[in-house]
Protein backbone atom coordinates (compact mmCIF):
# COMPACT_ATOMS: atom_id res chain seq x y z
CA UNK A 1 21.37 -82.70 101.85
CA UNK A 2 19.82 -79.57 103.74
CA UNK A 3 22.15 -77.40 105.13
CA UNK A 4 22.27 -74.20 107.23
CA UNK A 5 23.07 -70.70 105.79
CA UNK A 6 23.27 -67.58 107.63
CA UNK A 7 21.64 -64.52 107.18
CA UNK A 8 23.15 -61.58 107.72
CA UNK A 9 22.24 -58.02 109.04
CA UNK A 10 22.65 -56.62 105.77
CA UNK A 11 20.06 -59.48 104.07
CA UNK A 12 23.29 -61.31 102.72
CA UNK A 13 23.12 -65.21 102.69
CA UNK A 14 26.37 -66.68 102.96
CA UNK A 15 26.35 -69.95 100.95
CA UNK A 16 29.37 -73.27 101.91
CA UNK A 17 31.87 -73.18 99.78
CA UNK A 18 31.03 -77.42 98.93
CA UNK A 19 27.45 -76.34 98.20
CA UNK A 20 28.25 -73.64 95.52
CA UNK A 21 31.10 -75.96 94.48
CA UNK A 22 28.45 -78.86 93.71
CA UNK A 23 26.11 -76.24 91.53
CA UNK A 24 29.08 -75.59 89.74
CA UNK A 25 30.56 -72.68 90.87
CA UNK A 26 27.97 -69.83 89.56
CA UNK A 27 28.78 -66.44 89.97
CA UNK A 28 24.85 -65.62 89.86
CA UNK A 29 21.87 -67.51 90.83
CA UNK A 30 18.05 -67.05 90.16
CA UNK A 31 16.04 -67.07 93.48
CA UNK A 32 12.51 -68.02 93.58
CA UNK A 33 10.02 -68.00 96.83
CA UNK A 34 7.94 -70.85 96.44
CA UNK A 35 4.33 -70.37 98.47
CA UNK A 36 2.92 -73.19 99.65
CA UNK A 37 0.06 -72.86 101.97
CA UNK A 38 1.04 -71.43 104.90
CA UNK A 39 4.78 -72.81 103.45
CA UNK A 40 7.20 -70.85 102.34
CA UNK A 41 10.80 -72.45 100.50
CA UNK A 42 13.36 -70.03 98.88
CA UNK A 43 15.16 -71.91 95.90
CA UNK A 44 18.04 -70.77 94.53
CA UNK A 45 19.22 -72.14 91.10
CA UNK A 46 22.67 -71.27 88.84
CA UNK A 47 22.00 -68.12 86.86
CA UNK A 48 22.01 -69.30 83.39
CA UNK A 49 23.09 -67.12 80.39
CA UNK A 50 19.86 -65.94 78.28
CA UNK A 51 19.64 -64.00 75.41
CA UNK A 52 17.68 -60.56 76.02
CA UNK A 53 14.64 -62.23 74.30
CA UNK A 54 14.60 -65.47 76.33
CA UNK A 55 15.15 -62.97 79.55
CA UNK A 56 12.23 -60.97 78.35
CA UNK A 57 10.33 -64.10 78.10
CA UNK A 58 11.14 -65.18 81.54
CA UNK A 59 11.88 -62.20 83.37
CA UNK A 60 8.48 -60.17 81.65
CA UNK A 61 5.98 -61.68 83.29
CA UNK A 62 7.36 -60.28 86.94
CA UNK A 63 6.94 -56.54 85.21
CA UNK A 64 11.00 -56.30 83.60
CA UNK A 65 11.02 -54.41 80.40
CA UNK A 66 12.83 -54.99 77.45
CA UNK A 67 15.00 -51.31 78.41
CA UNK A 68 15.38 -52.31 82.12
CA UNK A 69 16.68 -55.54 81.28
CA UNK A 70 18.88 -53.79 78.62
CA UNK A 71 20.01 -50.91 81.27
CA UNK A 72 21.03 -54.10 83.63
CA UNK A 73 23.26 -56.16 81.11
CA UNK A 74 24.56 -52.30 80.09
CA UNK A 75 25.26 -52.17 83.64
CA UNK A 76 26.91 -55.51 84.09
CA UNK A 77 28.93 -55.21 81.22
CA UNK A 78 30.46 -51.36 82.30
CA UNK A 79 31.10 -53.43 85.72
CA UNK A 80 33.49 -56.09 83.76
CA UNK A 81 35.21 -53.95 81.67
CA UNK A 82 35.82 -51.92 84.85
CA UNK A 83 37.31 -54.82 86.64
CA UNK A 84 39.29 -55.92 83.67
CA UNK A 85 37.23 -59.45 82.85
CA UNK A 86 35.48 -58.29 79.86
């Protein structure tokens, strides 16, 4: 069932709370611009949990090294601890 999102100024979509409910409730997706032609779909899908090989497998091939990817879940993981959910 399509439905409408809204882009904001700041480049923010702002997903329904029964359409995030139905993918289960991720906290992160993985966006993907599909080209088609002259058409072009954004898909979103639940972020899944990788290990840093798998995301190295998946995430090389668009130019992500081993250290950035390392540098993000460094990041990620400071921001948890930070907010107590670690």
């Amino acid at each position: 069932m399509p439905v409408v999102v809204k882009l904001s100024s700041q480049r923010q979509l702002t997903l329904p709370k029964a359409l995030v409910e139905e993918m289960g409730s991720p906290s992160y997706f993985e966006a993907e611009l599909v080209k088609d032609g002259d058409k072009r779909e954004l898909v979103l899908r639940p972020g899944v949990k990788m290990t840093l090989a798998e995301a190295e497998l998946a995430y090389g091939k668009h130019g992500l090294t081993r250290e950035v990817l390392t540098e993000a879940l460094r990041i990620v993981a400071k921001r948890k601890e930070t907010r107590g959910e670690g």
